[in-house]
C-alpha atoms as a PDB file:
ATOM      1  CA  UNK A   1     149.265  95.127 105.772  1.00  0.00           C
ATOM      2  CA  UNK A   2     148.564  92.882 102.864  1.00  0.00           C
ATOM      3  CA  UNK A   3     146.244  90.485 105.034  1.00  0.00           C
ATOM      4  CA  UNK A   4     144.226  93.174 106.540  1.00  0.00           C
ATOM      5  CA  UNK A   5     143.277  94.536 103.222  1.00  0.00           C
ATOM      6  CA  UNK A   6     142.594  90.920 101.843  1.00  0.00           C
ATOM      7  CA  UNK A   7     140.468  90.154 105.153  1.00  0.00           C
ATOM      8  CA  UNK A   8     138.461  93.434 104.950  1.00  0.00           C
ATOM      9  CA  UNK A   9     137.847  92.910 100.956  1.00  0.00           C
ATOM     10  CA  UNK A  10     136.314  89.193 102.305  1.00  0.00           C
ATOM     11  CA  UNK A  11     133.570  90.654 104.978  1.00  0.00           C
ATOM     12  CA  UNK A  12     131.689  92.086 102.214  1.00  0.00           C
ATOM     13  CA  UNK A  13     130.334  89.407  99.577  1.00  0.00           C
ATOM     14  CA  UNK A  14     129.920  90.677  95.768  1.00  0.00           C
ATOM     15  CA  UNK A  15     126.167  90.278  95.847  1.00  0.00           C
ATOM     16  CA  UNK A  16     125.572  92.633  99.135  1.00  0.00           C
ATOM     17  CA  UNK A  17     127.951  95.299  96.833  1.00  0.00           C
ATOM     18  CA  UNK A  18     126.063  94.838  93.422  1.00  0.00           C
ATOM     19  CA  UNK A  19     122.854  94.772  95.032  1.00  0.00           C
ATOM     20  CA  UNK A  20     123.649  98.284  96.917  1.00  0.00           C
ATOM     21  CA  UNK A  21     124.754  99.541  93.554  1.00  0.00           C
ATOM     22  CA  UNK A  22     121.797  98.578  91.503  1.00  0.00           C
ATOM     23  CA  UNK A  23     119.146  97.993  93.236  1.00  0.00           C
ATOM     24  CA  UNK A  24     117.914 101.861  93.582  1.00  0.00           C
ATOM     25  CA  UNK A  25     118.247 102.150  90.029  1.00  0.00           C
ATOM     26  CA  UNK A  26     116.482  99.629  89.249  1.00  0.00           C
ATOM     27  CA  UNK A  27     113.807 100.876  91.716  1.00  0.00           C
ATOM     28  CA  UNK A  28     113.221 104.003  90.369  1.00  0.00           C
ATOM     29  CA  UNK A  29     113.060 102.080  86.629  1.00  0.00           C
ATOM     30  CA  UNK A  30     110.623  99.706  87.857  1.00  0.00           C
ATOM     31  CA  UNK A  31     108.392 102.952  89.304  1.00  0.00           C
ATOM     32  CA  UNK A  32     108.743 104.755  86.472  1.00  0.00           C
ATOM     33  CA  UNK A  33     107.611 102.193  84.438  1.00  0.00           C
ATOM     34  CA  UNK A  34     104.966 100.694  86.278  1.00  0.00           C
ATOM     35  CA  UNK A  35     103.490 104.310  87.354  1.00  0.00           C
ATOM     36  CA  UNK A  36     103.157 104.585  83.228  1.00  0.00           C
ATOM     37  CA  UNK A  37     101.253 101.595  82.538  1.00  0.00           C
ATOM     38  CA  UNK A  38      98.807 101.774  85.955  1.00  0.00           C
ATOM     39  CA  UNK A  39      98.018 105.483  85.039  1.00  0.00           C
ATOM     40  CA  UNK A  40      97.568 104.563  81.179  1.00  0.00           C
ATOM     41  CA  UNK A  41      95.355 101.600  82.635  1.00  0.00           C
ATOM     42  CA  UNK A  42      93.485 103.844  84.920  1.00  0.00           C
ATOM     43  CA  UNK A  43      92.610 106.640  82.470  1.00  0.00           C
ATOM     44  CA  UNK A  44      91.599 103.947  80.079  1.00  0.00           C
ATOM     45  CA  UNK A  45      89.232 103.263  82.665  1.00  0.00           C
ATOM     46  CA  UNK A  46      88.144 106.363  83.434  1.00  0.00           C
ATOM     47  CA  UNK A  47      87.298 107.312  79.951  1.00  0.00           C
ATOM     48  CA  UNK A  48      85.048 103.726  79.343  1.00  0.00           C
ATOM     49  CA  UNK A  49      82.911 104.923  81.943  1.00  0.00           C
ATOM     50  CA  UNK A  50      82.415 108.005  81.663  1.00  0.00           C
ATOM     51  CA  UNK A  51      85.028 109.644  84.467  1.00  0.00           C
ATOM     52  CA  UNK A  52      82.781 109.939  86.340  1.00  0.00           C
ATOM     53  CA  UNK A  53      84.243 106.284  88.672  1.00  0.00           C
ATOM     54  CA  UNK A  54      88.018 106.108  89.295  1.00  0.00           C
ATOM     55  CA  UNK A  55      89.463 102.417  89.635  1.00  0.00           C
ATOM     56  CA  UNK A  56      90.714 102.533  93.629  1.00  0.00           C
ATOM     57  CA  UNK A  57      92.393  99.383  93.294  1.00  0.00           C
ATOM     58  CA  UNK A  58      95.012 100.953  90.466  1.00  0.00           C
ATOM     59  CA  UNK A  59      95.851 103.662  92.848  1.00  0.00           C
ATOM     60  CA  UNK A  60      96.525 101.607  96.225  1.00  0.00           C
ATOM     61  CA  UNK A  61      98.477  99.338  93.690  1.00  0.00           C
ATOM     62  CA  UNK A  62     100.403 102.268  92.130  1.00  0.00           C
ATOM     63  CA  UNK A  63     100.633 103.427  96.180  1.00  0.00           C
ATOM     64  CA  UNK A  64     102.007  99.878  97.782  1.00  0.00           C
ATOM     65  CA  UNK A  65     104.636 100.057  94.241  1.00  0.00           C
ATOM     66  CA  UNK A  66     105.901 103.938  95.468  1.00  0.00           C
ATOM     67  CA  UNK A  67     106.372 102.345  99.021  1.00  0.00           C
ATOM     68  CA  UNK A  68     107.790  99.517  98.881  1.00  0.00           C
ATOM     69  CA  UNK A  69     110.104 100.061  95.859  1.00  0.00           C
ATOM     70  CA  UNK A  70     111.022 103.442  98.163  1.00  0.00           C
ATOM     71  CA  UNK A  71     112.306 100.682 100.925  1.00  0.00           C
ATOM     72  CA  UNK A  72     114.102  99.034  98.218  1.00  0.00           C
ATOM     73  CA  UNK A  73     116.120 102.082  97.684  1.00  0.00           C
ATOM     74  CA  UNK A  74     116.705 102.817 101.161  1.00  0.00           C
ATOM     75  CA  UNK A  75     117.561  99.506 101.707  1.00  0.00           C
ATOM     76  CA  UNK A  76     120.401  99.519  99.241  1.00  0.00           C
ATOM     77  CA  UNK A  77     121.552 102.710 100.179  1.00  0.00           C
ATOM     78  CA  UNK A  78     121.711 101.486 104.137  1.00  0.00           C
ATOM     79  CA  UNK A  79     123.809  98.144 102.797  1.00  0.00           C
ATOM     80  CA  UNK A  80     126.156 100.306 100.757  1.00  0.00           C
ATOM     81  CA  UNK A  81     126.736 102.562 103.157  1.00  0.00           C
ATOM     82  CA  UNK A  82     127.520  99.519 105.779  1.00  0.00           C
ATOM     83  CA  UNK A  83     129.180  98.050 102.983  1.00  0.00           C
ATOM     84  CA  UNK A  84     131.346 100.675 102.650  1.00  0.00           C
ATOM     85  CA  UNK A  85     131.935 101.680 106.594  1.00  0.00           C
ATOM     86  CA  UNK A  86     133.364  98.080 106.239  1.00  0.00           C
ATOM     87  CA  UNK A  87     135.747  98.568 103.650  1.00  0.00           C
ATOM     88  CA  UNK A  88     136.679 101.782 104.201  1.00  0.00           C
ATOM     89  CA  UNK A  89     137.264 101.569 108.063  1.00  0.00           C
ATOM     90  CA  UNK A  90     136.957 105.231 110.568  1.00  0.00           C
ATOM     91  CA  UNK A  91     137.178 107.795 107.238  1.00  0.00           C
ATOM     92  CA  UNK A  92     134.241 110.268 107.142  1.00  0.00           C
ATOM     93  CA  UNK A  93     131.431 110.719 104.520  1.00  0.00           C
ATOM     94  CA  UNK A  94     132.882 113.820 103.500  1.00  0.00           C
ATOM     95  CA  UNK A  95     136.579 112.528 103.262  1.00  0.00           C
ATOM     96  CA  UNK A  96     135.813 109.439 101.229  1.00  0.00           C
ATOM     97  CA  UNK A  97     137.678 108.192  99.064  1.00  0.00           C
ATOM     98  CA  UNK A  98     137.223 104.761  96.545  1.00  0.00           C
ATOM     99  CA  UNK A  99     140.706 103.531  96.796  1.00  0.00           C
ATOM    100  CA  UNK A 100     139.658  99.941  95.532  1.00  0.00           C
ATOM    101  CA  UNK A 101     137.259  98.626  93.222  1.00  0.00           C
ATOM    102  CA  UNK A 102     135.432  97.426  95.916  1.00  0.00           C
ATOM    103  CA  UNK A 103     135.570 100.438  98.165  1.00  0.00           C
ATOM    104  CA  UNK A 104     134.604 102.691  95.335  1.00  0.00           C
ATOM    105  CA  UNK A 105     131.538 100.479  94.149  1.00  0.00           C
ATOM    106  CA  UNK A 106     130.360 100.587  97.728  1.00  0.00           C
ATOM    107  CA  UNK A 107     130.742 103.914  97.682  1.00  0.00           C
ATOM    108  CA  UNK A 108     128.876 105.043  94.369  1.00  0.00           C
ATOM    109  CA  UNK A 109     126.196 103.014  95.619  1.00  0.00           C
ATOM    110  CA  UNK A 110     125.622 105.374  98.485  1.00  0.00           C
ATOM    111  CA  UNK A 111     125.339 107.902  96.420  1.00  0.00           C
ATOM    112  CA  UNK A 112     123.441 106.236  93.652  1.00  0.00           C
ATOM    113  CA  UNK A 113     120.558 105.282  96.416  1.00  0.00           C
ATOM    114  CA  UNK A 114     120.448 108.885  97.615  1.00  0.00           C
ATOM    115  CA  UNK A 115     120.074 110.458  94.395  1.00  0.00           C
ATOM    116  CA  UNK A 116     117.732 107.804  92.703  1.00  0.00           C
ATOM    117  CA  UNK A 117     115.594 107.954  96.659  1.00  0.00           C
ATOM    118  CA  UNK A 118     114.854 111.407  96.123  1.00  0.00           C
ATOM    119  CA  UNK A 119     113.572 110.554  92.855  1.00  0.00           C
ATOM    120  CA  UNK A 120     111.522 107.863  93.710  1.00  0.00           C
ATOM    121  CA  UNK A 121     110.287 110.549  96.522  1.00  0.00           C
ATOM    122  CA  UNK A 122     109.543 112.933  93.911  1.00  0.00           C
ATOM    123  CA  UNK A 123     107.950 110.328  91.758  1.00  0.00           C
ATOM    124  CA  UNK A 124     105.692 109.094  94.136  1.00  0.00           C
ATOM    125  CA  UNK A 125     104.728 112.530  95.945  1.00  0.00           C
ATOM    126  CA  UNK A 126     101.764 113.177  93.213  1.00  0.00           C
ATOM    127  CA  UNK A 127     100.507 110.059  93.410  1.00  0.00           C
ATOM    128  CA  UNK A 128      99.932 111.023  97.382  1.00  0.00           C
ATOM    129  CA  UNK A 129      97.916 113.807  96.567  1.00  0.00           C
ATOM    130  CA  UNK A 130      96.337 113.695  92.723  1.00  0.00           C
ATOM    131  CA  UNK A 131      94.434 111.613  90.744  1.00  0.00           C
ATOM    132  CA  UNK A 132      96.196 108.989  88.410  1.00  0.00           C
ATOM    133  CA  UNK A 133      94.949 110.768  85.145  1.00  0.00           C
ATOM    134  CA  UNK A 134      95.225 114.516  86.142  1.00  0.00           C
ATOM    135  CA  UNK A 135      98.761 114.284  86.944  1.00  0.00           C
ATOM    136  CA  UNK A 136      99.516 113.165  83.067  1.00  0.00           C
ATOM    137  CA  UNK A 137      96.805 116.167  81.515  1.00  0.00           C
END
């Protein structure tokens, strides 16, 4: 019993678990921050000349940023979730349970890239369908 534990904690490496645990987070930081300094860029912009132009290159950027730090998060949350189907074996989603460190990181990751997905979803939705500097007035 001891092996099969110690031979299911070595299929996942420590880099595939931290990078399912953080990598979300650090998503929705980076859009956060970056959607902050492209619309402050952009409405710096737009007041120079007039508003009357709008910068298109600031809002594909800020656009390409939403989608691709979105597959970030979904990314992680896919490898944590694998991650933890490894470690955990046949339990369900709804019967989990972290019983080791490893496990449990896994695990938290899952739900650390669903949570912080939606937010990059709901971070990203305006920039869809507004302008860069009416969604801050």
């Amino acid at each position: 019993m001891a092996s099969e534990i110690e031979t299911r904690e070595r299929e996942v490496s420590p880099g595939r678990l931290w990078f399912g645990f953080c990598a979300a987070g650090f998503a929705w930081l980076g859009l956060g921050i970056s959607s902050v300094l492209i619309t402050w860029r952009e409405c710096i912009h737009e007041e120079a000349f007039g508003g009357a132009s709008t910068h298109t290159g600031l809002h594909t950027l800020n656009i390409v940023l939403f989608l691709v730090l979105l597959g970030i998060a979904m990314i992680a949350g896919v490898m944590s979730y694998r991650n933890w189907r490894r470690l955990a074996g046949e339990v369900k989603i709804l019967h989990a349970e972290g019983t080791g460190s490893r496990e449990y990181l896994a695990l938290i990751g899952v739900f650390i890239s669903i949570t912080l997905g939606m937010g990059i979803i709901w971070l990203g939705i305006p920039v869809l369908i507004l302008s860069l500097c009416v969604r801050i007035r």
